[in-house]
PDB file of N, CA and C in Angstrom:
ATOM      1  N   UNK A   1    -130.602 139.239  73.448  1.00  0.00           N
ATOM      2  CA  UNK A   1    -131.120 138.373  72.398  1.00  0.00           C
ATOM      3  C   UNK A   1    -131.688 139.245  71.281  1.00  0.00           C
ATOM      4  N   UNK A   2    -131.340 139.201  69.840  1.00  0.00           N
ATOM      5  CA  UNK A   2    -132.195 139.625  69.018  1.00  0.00           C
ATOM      6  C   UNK A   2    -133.015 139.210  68.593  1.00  0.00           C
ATOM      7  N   UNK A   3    -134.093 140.074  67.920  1.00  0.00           N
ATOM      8  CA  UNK A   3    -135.266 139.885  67.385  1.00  0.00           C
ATOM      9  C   UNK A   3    -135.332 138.286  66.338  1.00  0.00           C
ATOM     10  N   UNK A   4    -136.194 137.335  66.866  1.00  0.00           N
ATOM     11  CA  UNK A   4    -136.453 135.771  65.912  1.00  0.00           C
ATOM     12  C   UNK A   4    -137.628 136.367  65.271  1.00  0.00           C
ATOM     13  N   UNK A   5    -137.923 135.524  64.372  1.00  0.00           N
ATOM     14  CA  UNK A   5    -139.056 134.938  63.213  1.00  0.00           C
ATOM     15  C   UNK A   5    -139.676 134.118  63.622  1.00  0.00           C
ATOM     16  N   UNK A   6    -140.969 134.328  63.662  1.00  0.00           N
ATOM     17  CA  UNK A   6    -141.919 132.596  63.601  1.00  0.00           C
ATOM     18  C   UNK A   6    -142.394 132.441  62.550  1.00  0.00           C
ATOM     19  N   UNK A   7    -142.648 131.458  61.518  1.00  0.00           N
ATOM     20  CA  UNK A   7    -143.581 131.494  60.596  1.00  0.00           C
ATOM     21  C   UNK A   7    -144.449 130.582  60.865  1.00  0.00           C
ATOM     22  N   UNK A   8    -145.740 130.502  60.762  1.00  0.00           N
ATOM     23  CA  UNK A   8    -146.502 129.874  60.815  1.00  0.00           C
ATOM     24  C   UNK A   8    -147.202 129.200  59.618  1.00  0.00           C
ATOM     25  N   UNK A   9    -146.653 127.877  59.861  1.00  0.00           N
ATOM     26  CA  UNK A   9    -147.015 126.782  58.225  1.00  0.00           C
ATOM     27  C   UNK A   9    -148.241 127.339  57.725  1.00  0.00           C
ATOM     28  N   UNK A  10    -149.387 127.038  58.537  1.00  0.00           N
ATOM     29  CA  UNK A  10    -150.484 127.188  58.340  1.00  0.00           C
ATOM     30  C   UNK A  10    -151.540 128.430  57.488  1.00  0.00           C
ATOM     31  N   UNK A  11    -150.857 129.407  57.798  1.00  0.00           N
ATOM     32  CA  UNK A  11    -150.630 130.651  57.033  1.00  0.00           C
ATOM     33  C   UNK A  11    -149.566 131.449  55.882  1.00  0.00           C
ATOM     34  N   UNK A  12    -148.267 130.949  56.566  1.00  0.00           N
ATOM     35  CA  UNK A  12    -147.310 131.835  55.895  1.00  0.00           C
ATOM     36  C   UNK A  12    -146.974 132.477  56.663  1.00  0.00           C
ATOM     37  N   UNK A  13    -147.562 133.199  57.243  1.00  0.00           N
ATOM     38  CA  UNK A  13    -147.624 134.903  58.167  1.00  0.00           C
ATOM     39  C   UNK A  13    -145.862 134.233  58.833  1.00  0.00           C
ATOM     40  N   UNK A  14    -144.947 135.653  59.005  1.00  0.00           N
ATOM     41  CA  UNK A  14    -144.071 135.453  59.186  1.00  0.00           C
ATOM     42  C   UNK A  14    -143.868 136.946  60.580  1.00  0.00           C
ATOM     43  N   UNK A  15    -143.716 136.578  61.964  1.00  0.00           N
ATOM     44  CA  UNK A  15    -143.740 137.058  62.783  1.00  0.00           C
ATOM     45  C   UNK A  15    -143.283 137.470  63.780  1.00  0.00           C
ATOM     46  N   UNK A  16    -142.623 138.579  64.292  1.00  0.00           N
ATOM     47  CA  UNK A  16    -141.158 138.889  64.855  1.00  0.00           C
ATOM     48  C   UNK A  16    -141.888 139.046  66.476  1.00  0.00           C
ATOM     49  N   UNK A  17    -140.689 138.487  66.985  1.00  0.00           N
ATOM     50  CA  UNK A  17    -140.652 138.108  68.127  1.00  0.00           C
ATOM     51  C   UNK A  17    -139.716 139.242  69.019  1.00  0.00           C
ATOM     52  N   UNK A  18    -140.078 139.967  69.925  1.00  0.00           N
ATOM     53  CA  UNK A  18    -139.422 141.621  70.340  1.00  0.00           C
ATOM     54  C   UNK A  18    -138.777 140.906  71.667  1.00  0.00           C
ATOM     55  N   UNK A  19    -137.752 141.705  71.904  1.00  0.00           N
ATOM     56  CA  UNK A  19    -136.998 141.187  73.115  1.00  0.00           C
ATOM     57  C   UNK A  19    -137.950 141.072  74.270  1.00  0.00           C
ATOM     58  N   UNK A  20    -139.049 141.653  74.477  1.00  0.00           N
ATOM     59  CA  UNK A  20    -139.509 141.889  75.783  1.00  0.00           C
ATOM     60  C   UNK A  20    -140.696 141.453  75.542  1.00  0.00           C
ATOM     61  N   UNK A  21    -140.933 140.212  74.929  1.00  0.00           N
ATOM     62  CA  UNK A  21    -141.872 138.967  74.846  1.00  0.00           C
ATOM     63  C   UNK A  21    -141.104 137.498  75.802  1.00  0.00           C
ATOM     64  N   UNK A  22    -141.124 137.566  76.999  1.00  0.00           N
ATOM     65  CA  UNK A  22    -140.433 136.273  77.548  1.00  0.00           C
ATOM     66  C   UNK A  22    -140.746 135.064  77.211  1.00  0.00           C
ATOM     67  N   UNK A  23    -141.524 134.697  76.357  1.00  0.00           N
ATOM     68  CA  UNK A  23    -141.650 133.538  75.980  1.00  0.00           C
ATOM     69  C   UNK A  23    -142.786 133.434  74.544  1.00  0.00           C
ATOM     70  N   UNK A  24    -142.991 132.297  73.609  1.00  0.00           N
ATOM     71  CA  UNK A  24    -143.356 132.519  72.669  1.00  0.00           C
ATOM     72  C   UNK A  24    -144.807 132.261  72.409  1.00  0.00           C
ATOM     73  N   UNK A  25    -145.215 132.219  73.269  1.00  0.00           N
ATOM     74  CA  UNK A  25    -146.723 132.132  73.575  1.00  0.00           C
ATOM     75  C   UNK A  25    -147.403 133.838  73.899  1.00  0.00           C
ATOM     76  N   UNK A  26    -146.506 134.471  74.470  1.00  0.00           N
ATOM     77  CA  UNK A  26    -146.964 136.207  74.438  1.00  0.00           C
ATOM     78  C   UNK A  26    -146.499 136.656  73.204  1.00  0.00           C
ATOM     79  N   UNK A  27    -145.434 136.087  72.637  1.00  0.00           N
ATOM     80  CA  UNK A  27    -145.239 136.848  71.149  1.00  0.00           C
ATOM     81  C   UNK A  27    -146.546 136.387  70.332  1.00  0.00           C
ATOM     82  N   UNK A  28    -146.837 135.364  70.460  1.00  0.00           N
ATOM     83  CA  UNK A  28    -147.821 135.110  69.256  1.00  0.00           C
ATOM     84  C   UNK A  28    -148.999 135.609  69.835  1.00  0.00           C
ATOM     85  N   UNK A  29    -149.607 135.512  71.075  1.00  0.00           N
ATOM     86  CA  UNK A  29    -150.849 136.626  71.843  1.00  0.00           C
ATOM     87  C   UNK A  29    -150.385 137.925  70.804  1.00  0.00           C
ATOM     88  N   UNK A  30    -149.449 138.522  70.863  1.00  0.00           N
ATOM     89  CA  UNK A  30    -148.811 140.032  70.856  1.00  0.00           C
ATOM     90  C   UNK A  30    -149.850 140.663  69.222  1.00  0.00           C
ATOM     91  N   UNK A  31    -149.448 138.974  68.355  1.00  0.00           N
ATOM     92  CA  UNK A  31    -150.077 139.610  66.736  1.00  0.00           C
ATOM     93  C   UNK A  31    -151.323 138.540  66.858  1.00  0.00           C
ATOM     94  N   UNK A  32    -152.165 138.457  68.304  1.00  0.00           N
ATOM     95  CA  UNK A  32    -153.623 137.912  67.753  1.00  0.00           C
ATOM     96  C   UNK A  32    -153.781 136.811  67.447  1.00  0.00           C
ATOM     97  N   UNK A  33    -152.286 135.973  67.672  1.00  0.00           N
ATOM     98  CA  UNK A  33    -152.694 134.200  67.488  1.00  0.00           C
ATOM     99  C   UNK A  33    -153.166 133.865  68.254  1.00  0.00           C
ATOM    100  N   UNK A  34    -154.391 133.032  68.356  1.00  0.00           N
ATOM    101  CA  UNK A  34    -154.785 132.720  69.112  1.00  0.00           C
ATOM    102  C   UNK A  34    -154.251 131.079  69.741  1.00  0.00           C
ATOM    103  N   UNK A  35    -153.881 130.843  71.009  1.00  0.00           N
ATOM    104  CA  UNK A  35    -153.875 129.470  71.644  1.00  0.00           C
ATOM    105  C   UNK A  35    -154.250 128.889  72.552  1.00  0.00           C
ATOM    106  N   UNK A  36    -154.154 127.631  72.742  1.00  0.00           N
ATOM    107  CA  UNK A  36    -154.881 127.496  74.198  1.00  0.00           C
ATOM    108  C   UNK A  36    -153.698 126.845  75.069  1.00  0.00           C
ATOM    109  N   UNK A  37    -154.283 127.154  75.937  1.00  0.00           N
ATOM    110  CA  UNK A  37    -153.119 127.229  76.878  1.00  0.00           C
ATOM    111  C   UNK A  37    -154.106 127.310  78.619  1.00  0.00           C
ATOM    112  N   UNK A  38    -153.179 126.804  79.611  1.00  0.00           N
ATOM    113  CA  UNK A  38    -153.852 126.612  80.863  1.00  0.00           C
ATOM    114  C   UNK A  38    -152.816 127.339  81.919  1.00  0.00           C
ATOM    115  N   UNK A  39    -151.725 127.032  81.918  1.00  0.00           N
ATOM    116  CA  UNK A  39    -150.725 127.152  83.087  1.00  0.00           C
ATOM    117  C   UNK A  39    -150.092 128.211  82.518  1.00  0.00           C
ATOM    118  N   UNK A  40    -149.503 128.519  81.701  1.00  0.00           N
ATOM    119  CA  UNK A  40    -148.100 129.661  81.059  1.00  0.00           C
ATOM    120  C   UNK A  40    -146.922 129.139  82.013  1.00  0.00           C
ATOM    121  N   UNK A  41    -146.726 128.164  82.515  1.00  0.00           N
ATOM    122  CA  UNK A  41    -145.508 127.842  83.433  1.00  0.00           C
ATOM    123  C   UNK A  41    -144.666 126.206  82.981  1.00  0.00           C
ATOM    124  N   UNK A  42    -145.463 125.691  82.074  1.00  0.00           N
ATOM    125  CA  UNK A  42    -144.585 124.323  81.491  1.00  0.00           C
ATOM    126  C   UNK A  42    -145.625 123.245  82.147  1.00  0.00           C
ATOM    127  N   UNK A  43    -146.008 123.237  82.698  1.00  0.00           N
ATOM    128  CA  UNK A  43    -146.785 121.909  83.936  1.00  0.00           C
ATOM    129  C   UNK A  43    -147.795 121.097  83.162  1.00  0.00           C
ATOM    130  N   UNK A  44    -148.719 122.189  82.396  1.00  0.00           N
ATOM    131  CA  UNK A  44    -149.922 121.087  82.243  1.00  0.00           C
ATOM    132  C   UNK A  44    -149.866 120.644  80.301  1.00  0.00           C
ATOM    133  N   UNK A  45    -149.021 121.247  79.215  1.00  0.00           N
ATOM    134  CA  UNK A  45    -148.776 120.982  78.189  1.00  0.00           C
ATOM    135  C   UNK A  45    -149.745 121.190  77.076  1.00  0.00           C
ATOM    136  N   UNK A  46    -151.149 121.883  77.660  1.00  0.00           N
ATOM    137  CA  UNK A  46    -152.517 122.693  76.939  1.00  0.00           C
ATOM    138  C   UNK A  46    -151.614 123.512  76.027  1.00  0.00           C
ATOM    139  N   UNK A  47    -150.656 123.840  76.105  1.00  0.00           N
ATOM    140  CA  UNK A  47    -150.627 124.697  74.560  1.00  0.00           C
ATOM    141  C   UNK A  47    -149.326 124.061  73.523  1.00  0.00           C
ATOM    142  N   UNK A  48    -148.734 122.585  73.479  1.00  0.00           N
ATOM    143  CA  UNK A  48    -147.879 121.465  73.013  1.00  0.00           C
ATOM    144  C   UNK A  48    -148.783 122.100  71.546  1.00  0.00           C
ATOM    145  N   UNK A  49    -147.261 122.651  70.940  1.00  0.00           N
ATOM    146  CA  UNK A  49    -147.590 122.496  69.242  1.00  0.00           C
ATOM    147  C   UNK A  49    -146.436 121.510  68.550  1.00  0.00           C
ATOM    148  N   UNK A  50    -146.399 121.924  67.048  1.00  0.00           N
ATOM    149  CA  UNK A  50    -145.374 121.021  66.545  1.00  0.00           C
ATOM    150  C   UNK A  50    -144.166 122.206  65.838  1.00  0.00           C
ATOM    151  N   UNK A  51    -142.713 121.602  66.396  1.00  0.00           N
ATOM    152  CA  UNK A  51    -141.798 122.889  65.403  1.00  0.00           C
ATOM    153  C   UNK A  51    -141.774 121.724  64.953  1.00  0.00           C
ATOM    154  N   UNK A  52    -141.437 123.006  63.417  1.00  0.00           N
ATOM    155  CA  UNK A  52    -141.505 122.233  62.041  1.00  0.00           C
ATOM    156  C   UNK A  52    -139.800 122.442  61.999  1.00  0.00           C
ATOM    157  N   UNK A  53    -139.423 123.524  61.849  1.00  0.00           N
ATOM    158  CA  UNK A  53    -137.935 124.354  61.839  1.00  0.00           C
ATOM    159  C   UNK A  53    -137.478 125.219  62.348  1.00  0.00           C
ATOM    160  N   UNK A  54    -136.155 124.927  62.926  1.00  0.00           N
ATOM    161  CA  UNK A  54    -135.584 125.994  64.333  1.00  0.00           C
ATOM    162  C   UNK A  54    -135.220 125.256  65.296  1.00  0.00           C
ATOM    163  N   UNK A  55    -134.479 126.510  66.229  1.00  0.00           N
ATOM    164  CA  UNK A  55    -134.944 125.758  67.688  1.00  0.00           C
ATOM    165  C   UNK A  55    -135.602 126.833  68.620  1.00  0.00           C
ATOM    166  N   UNK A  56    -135.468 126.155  69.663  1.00  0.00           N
ATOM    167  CA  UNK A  56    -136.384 127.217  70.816  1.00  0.00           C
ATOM    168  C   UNK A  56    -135.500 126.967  71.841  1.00  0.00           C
ATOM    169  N   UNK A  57    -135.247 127.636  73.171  1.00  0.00           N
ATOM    170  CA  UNK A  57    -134.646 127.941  74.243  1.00  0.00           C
ATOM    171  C   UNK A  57    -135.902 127.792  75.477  1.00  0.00           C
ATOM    172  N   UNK A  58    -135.441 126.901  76.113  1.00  0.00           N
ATOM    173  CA  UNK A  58    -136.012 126.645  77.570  1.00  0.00           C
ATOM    174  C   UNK A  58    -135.574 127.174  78.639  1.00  0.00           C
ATOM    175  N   UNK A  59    -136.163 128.290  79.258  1.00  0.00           N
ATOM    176  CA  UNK A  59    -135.486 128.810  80.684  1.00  0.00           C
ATOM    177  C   UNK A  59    -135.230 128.176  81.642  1.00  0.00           C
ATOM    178  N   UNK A  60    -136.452 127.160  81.650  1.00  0.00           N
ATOM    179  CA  UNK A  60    -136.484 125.752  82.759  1.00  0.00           C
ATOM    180  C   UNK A  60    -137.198 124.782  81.759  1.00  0.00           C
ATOM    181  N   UNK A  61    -136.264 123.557  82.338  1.00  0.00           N
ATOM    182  CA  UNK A  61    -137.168 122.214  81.394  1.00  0.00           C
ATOM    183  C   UNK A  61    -138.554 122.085  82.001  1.00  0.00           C
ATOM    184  N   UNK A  62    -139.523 122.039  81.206  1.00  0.00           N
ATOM    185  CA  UNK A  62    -140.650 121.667  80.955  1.00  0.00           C
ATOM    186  C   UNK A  62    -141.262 120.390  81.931  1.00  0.00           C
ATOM    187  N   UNK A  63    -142.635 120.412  82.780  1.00  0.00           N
ATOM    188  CA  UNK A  63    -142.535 119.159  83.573  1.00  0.00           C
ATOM    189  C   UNK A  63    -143.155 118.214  82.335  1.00  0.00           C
ATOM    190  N   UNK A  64    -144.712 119.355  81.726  1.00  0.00           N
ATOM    191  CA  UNK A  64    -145.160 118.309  80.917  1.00  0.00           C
ATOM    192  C   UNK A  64    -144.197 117.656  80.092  1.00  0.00           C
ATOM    193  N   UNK A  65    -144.861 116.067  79.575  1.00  0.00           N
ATOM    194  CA  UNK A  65    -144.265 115.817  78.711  1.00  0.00           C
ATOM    195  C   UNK A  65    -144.379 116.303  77.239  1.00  0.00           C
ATOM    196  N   UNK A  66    -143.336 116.109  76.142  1.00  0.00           N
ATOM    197  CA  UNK A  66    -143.441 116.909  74.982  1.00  0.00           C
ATOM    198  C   UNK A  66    -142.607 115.987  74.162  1.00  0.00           C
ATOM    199  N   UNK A  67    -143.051 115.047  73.334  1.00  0.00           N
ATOM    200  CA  UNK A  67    -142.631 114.161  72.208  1.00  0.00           C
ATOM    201  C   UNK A  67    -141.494 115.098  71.124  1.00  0.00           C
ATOM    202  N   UNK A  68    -140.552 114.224  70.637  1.00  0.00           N
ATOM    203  CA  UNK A  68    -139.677 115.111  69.258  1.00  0.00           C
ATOM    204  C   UNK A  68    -140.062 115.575  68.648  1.00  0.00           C
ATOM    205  N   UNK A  69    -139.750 116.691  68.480  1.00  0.00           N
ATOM    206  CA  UNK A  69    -140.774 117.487  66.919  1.00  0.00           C
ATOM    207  C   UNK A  69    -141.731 118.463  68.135  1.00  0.00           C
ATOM    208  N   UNK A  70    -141.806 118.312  69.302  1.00  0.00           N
ATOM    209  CA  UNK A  70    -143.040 119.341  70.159  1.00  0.00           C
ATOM    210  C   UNK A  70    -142.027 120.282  70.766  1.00  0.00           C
ATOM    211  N   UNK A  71    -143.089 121.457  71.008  1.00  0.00           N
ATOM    212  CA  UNK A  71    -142.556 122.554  72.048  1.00  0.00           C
ATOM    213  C   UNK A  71    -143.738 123.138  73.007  1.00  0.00           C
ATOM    214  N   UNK A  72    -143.726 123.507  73.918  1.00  0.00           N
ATOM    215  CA  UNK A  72    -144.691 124.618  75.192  1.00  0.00           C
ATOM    216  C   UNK A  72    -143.938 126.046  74.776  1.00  0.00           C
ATOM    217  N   UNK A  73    -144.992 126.688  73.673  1.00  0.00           N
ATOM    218  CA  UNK A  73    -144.662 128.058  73.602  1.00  0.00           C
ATOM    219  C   UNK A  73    -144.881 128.861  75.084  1.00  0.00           C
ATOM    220  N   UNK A  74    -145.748 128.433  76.088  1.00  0.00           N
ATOM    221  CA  UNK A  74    -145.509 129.327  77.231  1.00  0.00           C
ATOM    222  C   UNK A  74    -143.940 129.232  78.136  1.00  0.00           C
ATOM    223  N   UNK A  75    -143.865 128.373  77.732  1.00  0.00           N
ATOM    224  CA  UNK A  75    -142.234 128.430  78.604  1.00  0.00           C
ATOM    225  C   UNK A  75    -140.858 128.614  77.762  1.00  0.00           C
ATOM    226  N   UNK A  76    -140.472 128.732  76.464  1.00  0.00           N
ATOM    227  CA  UNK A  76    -140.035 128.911  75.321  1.00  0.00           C
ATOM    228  C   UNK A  76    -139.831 129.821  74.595  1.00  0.00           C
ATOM    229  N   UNK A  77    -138.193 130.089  73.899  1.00  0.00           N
ATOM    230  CA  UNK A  77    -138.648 131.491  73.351  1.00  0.00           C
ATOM    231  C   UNK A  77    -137.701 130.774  72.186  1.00  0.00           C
ATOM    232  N   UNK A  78    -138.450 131.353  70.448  1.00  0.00           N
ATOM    233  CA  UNK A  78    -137.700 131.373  69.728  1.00  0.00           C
ATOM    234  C   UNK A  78    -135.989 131.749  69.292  1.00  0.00           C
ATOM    235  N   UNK A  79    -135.103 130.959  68.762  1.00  0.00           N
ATOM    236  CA  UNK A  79    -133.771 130.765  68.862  1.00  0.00           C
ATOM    237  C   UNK A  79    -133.519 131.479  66.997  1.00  0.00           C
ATOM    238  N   UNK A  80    -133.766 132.444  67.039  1.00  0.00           N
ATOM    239  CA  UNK A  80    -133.683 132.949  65.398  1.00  0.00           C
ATOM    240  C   UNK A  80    -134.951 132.769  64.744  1.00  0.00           C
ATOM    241  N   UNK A  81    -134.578 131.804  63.598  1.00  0.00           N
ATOM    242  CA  UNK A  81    -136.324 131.896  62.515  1.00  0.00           C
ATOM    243  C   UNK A  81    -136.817 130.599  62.702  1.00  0.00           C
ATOM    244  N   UNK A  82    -138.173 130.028  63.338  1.00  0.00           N
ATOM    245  CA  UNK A  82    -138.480 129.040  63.609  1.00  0.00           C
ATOM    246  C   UNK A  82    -139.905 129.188  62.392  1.00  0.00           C
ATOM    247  N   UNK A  83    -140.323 127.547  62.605  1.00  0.00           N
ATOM    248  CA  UNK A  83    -141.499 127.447  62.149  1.00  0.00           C
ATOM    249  C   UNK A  83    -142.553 126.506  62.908  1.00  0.00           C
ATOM    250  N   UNK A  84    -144.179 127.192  62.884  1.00  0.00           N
ATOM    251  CA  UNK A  84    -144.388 126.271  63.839  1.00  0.00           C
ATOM    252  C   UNK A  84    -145.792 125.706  63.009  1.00  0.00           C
ATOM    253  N   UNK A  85    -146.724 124.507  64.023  1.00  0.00           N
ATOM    254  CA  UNK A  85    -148.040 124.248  63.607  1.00  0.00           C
ATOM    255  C   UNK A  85    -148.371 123.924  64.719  1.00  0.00           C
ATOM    256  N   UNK A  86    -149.489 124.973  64.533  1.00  0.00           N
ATOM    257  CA  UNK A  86    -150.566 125.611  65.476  1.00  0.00           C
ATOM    258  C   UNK A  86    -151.392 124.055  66.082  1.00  0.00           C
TER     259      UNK A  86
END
């Protein structure tokens, strides 16, 4: 997989995602975003943001639930240049 983009609405800040980030919740830990989050495994949905643009890749579907327009950056990895809100 090559290197994706996140941008983050909220800022701008535009943020590369390294192959050996398994999911997009350690990429954004990686530059100091901060999130909250409980499980890192899909189950409890504490860290459900909103993509704005993109997609994302699921290793395993997600138990929590997650409405259109949501993603679980702990189980998820950016699919090229996404955008998200925090």
């Amino acid at each position: 997989m090559s290197r994706s983009v996140v941008i983050l609405r909220s800022s701008g800040s535009r943020l590369e995602c390294a192959e050996d980030h398994p999911n997009l919740l350690t990429a954004l830990e990686a530059h100091n975003v901060c999130v909250e989050f409980q499980c890192r495994e899909g189950y409890c949905g504490s860290c459900r943001m909103r993509l704005l643009k993109g997609e994302v890749d699921y290793a395993e579907t997600p138990l929590a639930f997650i409405q259109q327009g949501e993603i679980l950056p702990c189980c998820c990895r950016a699919k090229g240049e996404i955008e998200i809100e925090l």
